[in-house]
PDB file of N, CA and C in Angstrom:
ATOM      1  N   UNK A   1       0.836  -1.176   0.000  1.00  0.00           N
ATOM      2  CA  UNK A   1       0.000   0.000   0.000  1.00  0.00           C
ATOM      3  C   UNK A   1       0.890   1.253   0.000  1.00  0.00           C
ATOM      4  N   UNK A   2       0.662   2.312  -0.579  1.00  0.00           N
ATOM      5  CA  UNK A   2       1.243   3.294  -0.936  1.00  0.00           C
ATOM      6  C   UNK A   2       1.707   3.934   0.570  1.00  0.00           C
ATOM      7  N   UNK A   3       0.520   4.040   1.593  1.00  0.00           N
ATOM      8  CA  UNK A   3       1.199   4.699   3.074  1.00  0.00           C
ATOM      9  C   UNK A   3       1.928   4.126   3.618  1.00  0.00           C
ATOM     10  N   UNK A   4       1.980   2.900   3.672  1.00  0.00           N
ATOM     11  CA  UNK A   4       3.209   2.244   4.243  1.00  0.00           C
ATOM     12  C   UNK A   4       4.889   2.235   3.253  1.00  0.00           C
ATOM     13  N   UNK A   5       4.807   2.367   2.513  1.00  0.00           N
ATOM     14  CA  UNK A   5       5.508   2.508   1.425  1.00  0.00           C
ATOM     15  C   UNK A   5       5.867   3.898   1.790  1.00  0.00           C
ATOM     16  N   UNK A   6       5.397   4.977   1.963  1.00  0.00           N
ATOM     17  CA  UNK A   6       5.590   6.263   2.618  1.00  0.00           C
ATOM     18  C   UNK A   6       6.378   6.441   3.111  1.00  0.00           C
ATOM     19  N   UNK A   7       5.652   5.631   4.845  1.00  0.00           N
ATOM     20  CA  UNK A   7       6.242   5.266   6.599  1.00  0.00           C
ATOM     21  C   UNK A   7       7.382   4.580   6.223  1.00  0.00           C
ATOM     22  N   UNK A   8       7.723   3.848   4.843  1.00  0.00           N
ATOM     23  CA  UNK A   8       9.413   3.356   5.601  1.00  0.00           C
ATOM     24  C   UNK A   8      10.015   3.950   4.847  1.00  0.00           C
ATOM     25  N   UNK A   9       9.527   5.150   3.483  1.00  0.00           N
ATOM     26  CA  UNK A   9      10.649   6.069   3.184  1.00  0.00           C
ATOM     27  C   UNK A   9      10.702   7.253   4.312  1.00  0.00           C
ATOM     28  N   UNK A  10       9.404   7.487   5.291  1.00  0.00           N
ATOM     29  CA  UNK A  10       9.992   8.595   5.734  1.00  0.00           C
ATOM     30  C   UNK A  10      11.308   7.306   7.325  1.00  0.00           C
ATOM     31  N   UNK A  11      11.087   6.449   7.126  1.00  0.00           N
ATOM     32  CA  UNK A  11      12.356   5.800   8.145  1.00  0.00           C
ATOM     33  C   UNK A  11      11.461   5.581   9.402  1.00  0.00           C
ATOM     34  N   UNK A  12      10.141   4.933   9.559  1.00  0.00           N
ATOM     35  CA  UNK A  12       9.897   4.593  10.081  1.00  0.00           C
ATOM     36  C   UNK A  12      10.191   2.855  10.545  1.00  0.00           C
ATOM     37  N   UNK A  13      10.203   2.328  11.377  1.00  0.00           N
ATOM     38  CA  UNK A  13      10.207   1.201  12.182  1.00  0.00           C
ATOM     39  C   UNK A  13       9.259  -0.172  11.571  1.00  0.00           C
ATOM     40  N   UNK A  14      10.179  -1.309  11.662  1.00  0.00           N
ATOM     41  CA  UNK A  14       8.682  -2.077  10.787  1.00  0.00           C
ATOM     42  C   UNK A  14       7.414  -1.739  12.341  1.00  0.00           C
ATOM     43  N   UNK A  15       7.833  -2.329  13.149  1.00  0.00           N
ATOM     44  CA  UNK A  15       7.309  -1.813  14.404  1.00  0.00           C
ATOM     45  C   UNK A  15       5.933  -0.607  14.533  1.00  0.00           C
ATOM     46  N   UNK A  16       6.397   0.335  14.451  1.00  0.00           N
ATOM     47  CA  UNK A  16       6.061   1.399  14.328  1.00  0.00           C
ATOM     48  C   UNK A  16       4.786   1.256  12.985  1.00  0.00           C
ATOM     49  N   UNK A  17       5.043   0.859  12.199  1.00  0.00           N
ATOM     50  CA  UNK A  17       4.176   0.735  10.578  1.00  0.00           C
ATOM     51  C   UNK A  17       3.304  -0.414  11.241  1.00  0.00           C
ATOM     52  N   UNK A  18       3.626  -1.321  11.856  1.00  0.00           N
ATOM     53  CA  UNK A  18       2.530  -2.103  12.033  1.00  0.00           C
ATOM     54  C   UNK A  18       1.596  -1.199  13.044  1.00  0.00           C
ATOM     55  N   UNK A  19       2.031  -0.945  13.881  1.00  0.00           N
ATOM     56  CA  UNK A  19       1.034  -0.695  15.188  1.00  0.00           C
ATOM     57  C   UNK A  19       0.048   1.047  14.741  1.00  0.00           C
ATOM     58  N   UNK A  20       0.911   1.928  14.109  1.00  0.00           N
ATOM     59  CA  UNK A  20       0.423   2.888  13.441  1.00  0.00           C
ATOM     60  C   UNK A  20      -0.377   2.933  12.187  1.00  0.00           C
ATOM     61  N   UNK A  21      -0.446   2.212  11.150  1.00  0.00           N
ATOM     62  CA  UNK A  21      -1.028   1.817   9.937  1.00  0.00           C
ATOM     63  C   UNK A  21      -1.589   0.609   9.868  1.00  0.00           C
ATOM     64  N   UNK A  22      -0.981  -0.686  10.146  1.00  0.00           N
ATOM     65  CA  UNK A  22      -1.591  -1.980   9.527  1.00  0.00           C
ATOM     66  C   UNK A  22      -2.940  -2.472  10.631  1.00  0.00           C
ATOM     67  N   UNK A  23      -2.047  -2.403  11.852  1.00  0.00           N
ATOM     68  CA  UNK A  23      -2.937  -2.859  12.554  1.00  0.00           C
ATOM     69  C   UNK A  23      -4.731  -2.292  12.743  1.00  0.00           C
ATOM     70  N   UNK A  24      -4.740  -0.690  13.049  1.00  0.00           N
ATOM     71  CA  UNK A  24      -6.195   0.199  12.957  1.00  0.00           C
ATOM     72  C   UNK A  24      -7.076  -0.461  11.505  1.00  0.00           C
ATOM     73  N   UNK A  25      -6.219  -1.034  10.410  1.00  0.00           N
ATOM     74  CA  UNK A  25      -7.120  -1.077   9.131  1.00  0.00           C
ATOM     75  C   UNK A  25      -7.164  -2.604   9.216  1.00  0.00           C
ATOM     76  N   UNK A  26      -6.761  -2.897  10.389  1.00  0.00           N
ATOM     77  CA  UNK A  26      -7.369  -4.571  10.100  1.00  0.00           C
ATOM     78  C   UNK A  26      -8.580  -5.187  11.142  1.00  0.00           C
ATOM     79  N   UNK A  27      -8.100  -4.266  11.948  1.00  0.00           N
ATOM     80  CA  UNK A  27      -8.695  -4.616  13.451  1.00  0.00           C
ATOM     81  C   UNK A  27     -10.588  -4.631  13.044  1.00  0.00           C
ATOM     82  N   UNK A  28     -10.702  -3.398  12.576  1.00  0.00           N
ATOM     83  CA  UNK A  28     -12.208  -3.381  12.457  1.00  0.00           C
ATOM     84  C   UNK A  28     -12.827  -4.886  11.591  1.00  0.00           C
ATOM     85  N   UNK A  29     -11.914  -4.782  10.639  1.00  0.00           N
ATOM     86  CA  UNK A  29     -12.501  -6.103   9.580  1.00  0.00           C
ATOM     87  C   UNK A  29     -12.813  -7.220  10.388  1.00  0.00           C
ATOM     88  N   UNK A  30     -12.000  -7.852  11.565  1.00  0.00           N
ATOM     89  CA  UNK A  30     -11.455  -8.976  11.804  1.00  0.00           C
ATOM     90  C   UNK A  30     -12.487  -9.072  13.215  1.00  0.00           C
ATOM     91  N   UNK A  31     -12.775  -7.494  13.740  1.00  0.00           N
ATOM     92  CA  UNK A  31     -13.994  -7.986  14.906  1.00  0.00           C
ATOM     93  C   UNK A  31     -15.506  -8.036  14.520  1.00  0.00           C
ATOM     94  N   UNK A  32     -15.517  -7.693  12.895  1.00  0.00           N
ATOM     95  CA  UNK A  32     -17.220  -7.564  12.307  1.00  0.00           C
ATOM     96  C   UNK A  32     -17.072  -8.794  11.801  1.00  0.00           C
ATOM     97  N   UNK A  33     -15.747  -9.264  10.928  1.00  0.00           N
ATOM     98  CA  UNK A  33     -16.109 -10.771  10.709  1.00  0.00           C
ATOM     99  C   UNK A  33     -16.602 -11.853  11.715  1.00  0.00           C
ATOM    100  N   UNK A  34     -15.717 -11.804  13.187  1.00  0.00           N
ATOM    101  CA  UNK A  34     -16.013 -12.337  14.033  1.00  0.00           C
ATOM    102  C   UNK A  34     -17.474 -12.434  14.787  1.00  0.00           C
ATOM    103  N   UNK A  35     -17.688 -11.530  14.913  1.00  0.00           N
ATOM    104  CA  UNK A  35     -19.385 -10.867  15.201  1.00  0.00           C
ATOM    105  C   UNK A  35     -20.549 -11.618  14.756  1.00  0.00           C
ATOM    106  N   UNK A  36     -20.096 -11.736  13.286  1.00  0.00           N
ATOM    107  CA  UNK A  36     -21.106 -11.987  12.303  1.00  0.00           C
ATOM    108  C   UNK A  36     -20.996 -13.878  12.234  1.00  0.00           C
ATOM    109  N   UNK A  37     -20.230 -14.153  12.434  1.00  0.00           N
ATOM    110  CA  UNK A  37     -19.163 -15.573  12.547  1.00  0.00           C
ATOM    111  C   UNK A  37     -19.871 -16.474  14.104  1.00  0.00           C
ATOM    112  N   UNK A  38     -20.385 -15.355  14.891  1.00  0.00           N
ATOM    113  CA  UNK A  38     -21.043 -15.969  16.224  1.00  0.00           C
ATOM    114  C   UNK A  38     -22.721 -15.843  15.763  1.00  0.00           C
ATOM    115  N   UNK A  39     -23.284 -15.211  15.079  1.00  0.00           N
ATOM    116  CA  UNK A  39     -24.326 -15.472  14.544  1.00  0.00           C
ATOM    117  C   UNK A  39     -24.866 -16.257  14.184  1.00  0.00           C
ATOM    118  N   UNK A  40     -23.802 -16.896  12.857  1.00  0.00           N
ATOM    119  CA  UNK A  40     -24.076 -17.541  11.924  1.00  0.00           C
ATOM    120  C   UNK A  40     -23.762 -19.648  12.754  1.00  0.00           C
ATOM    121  N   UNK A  41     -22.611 -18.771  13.741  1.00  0.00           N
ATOM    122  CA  UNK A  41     -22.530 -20.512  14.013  1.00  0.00           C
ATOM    123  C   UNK A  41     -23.592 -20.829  15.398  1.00  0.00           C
ATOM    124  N   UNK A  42     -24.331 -19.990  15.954  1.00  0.00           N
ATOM    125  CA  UNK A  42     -25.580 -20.052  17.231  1.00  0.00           C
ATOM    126  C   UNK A  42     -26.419 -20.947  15.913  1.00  0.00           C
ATOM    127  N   UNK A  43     -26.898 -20.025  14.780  1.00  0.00           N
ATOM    128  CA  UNK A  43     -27.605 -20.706  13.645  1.00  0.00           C
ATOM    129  C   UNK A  43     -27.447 -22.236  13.043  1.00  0.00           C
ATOM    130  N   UNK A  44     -26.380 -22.257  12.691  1.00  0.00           N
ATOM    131  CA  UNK A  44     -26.030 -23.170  12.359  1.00  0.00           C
ATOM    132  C   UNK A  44     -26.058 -24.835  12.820  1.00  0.00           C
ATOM    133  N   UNK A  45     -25.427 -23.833  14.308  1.00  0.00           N
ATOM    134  CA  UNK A  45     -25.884 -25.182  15.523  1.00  0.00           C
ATOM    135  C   UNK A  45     -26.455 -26.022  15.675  1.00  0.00           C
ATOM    136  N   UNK A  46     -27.627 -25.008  15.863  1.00  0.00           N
ATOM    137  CA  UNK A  46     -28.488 -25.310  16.306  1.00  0.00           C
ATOM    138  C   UNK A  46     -29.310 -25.816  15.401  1.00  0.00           C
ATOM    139  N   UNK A  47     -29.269 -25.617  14.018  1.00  0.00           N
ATOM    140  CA  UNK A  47     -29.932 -26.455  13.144  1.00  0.00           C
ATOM    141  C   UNK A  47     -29.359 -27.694  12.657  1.00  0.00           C
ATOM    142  N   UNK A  48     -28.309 -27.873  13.120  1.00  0.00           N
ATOM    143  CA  UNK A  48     -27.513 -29.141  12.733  1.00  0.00           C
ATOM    144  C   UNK A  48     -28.096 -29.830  14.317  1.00  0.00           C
ATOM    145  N   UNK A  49     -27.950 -29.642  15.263  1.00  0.00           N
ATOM    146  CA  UNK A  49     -28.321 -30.149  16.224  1.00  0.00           C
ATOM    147  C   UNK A  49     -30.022 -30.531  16.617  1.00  0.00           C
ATOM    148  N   UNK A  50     -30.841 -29.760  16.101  1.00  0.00           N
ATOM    149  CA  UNK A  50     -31.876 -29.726  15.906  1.00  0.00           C
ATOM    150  C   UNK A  50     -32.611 -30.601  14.986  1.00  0.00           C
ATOM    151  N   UNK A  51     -31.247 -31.154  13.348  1.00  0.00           N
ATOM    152  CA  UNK A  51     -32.420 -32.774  13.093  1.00  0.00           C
ATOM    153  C   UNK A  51     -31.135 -33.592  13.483  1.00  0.00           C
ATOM    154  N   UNK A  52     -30.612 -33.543  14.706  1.00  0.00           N
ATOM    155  CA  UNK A  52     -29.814 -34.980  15.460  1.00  0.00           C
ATOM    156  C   UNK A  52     -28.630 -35.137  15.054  1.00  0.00           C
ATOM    157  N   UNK A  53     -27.929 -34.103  14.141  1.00  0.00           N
ATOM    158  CA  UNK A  53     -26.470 -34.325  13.719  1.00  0.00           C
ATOM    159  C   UNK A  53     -25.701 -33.404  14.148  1.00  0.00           C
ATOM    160  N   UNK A  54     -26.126 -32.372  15.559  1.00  0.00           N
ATOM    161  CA  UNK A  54     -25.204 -31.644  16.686  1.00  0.00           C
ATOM    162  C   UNK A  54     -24.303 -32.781  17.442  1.00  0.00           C
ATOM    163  N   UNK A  55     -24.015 -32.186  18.762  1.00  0.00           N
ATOM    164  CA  UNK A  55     -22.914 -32.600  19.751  1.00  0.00           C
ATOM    165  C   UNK A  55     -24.148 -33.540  20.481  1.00  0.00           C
ATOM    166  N   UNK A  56     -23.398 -34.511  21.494  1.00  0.00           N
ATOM    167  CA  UNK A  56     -24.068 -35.336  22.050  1.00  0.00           C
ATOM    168  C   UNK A  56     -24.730 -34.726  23.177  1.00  0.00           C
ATOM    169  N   UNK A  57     -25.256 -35.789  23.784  1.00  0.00           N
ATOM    170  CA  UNK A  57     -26.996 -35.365  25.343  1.00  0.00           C
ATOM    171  C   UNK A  57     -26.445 -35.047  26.434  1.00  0.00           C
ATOM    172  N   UNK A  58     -25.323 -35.048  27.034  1.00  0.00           N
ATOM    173  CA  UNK A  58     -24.528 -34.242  28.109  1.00  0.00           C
ATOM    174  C   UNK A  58     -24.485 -32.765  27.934  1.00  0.00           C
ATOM    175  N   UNK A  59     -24.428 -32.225  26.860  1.00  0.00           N
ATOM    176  CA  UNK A  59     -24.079 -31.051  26.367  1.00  0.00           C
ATOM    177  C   UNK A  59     -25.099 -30.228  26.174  1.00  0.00           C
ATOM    178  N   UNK A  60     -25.448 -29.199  26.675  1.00  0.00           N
ATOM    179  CA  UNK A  60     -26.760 -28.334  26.599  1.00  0.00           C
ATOM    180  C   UNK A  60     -26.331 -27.800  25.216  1.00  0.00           C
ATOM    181  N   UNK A  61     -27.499 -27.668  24.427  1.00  0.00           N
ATOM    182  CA  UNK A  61     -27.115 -26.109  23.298  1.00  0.00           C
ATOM    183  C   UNK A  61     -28.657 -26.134  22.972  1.00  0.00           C
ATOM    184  N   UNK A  62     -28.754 -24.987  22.021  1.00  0.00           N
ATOM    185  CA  UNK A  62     -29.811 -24.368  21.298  1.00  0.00           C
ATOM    186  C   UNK A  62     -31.307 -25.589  21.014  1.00  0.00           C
ATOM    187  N   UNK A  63     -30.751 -26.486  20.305  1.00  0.00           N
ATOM    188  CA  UNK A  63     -31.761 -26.980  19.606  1.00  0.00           C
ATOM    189  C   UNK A  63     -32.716 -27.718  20.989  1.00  0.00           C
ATOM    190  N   UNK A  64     -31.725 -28.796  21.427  1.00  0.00           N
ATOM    191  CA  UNK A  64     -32.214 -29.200  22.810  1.00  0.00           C
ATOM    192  C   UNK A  64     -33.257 -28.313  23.683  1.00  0.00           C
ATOM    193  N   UNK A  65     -33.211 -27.400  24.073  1.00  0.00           N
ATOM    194  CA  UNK A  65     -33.779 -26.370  24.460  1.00  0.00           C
ATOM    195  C   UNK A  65     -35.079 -25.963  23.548  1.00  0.00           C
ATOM    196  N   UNK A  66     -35.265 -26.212  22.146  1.00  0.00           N
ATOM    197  CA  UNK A  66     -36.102 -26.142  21.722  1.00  0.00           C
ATOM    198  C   UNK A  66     -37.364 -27.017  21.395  1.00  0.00           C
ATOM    199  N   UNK A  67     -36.595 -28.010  21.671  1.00  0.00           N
ATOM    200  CA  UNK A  67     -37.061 -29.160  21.106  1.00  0.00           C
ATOM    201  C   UNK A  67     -37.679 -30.160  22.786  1.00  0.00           C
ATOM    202  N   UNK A  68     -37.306 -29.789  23.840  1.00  0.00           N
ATOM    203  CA  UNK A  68     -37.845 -29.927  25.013  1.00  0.00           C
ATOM    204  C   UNK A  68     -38.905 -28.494  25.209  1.00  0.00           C
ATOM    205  N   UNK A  69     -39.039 -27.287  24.848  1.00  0.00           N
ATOM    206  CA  UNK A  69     -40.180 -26.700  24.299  1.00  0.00           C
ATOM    207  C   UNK A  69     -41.346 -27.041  24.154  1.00  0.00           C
ATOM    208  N   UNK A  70     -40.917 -27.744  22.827  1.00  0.00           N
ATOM    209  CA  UNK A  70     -41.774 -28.183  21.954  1.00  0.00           C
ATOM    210  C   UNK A  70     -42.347 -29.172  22.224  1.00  0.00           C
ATOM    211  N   UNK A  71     -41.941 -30.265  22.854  1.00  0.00           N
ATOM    212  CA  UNK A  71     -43.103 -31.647  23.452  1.00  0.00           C
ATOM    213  C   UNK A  71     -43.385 -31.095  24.756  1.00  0.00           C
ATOM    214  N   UNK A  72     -42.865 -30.313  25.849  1.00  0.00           N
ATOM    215  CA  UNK A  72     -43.636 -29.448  26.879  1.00  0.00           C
ATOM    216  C   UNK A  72     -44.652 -29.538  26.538  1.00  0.00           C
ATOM    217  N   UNK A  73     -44.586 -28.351  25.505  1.00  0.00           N
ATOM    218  CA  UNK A  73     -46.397 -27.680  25.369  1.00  0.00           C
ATOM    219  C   UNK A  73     -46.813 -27.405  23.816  1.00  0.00           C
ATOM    220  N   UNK A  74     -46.906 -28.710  23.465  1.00  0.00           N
ATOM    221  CA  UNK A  74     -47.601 -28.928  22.213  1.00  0.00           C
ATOM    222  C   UNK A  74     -48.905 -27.740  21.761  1.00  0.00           C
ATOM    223  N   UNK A  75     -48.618 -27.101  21.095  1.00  0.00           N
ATOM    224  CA  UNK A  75     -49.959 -26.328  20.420  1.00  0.00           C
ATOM    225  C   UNK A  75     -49.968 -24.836  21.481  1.00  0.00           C
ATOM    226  N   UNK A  76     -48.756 -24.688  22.035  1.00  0.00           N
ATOM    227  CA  UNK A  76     -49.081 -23.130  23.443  1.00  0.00           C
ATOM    228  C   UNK A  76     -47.914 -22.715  22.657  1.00  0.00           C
ATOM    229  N   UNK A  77     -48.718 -21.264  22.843  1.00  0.00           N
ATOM    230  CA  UNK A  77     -48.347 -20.249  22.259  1.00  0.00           C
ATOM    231  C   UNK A  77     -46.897 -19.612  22.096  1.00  0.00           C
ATOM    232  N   UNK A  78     -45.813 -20.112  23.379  1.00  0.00           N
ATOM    233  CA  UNK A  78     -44.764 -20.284  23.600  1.00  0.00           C
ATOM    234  C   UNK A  78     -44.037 -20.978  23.230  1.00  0.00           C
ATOM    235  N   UNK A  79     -44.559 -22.098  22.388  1.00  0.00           N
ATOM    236  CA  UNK A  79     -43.318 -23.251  22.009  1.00  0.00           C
ATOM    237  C   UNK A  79     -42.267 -22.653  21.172  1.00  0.00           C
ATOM    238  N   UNK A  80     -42.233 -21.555  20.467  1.00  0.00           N
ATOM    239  CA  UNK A  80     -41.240 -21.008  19.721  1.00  0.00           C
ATOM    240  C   UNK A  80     -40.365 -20.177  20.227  1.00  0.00           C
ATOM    241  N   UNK A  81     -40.372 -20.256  21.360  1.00  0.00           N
ATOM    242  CA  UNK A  81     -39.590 -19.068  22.181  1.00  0.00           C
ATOM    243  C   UNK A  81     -37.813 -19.185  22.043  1.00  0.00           C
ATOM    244  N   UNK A  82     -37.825 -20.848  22.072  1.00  0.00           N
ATOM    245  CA  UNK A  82     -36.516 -21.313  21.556  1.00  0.00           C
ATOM    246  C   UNK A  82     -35.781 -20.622  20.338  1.00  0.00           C
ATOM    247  N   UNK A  83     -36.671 -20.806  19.357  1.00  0.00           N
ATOM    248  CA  UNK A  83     -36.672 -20.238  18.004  1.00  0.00           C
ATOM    249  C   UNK A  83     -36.541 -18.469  17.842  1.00  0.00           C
ATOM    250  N   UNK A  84     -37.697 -18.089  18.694  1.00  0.00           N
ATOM    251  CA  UNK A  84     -37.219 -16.793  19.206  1.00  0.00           C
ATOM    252  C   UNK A  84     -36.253 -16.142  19.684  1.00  0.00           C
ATOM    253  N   UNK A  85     -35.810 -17.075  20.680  1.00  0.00           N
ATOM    254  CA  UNK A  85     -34.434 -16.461  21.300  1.00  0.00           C
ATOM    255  C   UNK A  85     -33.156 -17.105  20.554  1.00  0.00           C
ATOM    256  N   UNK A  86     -32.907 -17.678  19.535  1.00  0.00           N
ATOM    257  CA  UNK A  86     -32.346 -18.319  18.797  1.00  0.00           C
ATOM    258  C   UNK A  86     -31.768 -16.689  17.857  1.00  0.00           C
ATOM    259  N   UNK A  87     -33.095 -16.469  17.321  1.00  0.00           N
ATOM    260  CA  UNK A  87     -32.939 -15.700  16.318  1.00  0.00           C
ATOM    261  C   UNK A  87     -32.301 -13.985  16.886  1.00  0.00           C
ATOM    262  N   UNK A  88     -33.220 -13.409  18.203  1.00  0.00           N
ATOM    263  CA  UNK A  88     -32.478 -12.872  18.777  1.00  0.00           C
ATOM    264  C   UNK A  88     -31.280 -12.209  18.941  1.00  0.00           C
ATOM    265  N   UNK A  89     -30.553 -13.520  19.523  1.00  0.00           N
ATOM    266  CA  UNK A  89     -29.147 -13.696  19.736  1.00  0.00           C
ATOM    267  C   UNK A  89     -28.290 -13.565  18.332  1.00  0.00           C
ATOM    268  N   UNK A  90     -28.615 -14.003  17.678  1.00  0.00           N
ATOM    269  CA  UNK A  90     -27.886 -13.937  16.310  1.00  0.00           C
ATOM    270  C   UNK A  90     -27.962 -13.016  15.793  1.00  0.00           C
ATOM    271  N   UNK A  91     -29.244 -12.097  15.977  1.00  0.00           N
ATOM    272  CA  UNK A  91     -29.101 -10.679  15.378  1.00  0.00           C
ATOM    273  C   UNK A  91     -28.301  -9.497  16.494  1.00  0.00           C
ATOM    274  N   UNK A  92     -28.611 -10.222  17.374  1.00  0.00           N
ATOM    275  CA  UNK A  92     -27.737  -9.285  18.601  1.00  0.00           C
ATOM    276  C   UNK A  92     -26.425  -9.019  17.811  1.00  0.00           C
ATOM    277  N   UNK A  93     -25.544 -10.632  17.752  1.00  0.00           N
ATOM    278  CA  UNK A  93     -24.511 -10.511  17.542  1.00  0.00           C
ATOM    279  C   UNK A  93     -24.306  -9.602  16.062  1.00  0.00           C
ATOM    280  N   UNK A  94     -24.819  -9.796  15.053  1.00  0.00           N
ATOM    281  CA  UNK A  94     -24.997  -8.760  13.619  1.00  0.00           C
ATOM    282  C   UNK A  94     -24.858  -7.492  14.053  1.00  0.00           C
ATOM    283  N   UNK A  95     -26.094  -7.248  14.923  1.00  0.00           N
ATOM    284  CA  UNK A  95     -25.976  -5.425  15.167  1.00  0.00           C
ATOM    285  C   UNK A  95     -24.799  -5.022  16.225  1.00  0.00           C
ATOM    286  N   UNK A  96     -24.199  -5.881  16.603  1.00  0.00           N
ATOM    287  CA  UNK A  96     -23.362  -5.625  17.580  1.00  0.00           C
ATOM    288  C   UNK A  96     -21.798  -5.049  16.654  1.00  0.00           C
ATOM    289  N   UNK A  97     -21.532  -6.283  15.769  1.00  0.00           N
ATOM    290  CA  UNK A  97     -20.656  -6.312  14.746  1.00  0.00           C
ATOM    291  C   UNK A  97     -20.858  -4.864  13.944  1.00  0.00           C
ATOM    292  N   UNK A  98     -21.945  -4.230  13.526  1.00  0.00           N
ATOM    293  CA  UNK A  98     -22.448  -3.098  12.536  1.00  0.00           C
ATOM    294  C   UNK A  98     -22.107  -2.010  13.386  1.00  0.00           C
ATOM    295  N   UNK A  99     -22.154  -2.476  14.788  1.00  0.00           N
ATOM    296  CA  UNK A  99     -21.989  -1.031  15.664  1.00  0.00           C
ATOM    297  C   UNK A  99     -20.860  -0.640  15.565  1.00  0.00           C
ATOM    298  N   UNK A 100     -20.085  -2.250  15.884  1.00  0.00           N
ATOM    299  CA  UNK A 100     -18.533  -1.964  16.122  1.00  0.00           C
ATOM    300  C   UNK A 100     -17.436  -1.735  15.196  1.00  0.00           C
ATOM    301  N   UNK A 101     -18.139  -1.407  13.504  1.00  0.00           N
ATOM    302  CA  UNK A 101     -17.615  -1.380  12.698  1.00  0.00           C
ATOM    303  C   UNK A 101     -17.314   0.059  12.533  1.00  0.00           C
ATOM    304  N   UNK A 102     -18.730   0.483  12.661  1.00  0.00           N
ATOM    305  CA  UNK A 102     -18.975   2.061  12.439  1.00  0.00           C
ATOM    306  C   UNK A 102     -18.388   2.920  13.290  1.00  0.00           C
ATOM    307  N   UNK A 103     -17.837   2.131  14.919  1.00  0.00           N
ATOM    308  CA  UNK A 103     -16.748   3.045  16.022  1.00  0.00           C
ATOM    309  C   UNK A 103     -15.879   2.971  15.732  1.00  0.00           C
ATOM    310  N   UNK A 104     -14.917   1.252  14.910  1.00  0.00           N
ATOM    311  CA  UNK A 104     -13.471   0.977  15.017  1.00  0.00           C
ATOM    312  C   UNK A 104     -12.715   1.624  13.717  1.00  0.00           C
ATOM    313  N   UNK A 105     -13.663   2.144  12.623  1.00  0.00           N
ATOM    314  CA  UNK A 105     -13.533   2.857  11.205  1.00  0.00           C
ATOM    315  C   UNK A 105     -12.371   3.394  11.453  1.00  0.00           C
ATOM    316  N   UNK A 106     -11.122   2.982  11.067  1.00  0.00           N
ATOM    317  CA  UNK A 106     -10.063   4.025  10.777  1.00  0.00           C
ATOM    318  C   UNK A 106     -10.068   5.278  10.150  1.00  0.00           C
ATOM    319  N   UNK A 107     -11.096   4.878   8.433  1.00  0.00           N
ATOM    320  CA  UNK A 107     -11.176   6.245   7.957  1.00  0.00           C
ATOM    321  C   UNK A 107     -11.838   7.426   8.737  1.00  0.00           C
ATOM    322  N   UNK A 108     -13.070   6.959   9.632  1.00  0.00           N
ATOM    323  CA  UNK A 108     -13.820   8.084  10.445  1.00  0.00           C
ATOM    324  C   UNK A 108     -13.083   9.515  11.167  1.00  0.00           C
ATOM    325  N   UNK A 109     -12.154   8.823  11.092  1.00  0.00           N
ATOM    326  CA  UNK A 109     -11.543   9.264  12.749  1.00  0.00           C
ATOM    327  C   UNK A 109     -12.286   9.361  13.919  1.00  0.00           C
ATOM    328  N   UNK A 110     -13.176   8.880  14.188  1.00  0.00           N
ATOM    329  CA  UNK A 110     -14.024   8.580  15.579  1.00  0.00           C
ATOM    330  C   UNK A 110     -13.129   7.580  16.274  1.00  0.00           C
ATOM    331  N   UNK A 111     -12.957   8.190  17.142  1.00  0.00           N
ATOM    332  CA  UNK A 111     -12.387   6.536  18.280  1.00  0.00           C
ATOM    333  C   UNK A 111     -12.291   7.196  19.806  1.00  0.00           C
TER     334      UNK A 111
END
């Protein structure tokens, strides 16, 4: 990239170029990927676990929880709450990621 290319004609430090330039323009990418990455695998989970090809019956997760719901209380109005809070959480994590993109913006200068 041309600014770093800059930073070591003006005799800067590799040091220095990482922690001043590389690092601010990666950081944001790497905590919205992540963000979005806890979404997608709560989802995922839980739908792999949900038709019987999750982790084994010692192990609490998502689907379990839904699926003891669901023979609870056949036909009440609540049985989706699993599903509800499933979905939730996964968007939590999305808008969380969108927030933290729009604070960690190098170009902004907000920080």
């Amino acid at each position: 990239m041309p600014y770093i290319e800059a930073a070591r004609a003006a005799g800067g430090s590799p040091l220095a170029i990482l922690t001043r330039y590389v690092l601010p323009n990666v950081f944001s990418p790497i905590v919205v990927y992540a963000t979005t990455l806890m979404g997608l695998m709560i989802v995922v989970g839980s739908g792999l676990s949900f038709l019987g090809l999750g982790v084994g019956p010692p192990v609490a997760d998502w689907a379990r929880w839904w699926r003891t719901a669901d023979r609870a209380a056949p036909g009440a109005a609540c049985h989706g709450a699993a599903g509800v809070a499933i979905l939730v959480v996964s968007l939590a994590f999305n808008f969380l990621g969108d927030g933290l993109r729009d604070a960690l913006d190098p170009r902004t200068g907000r920080r």
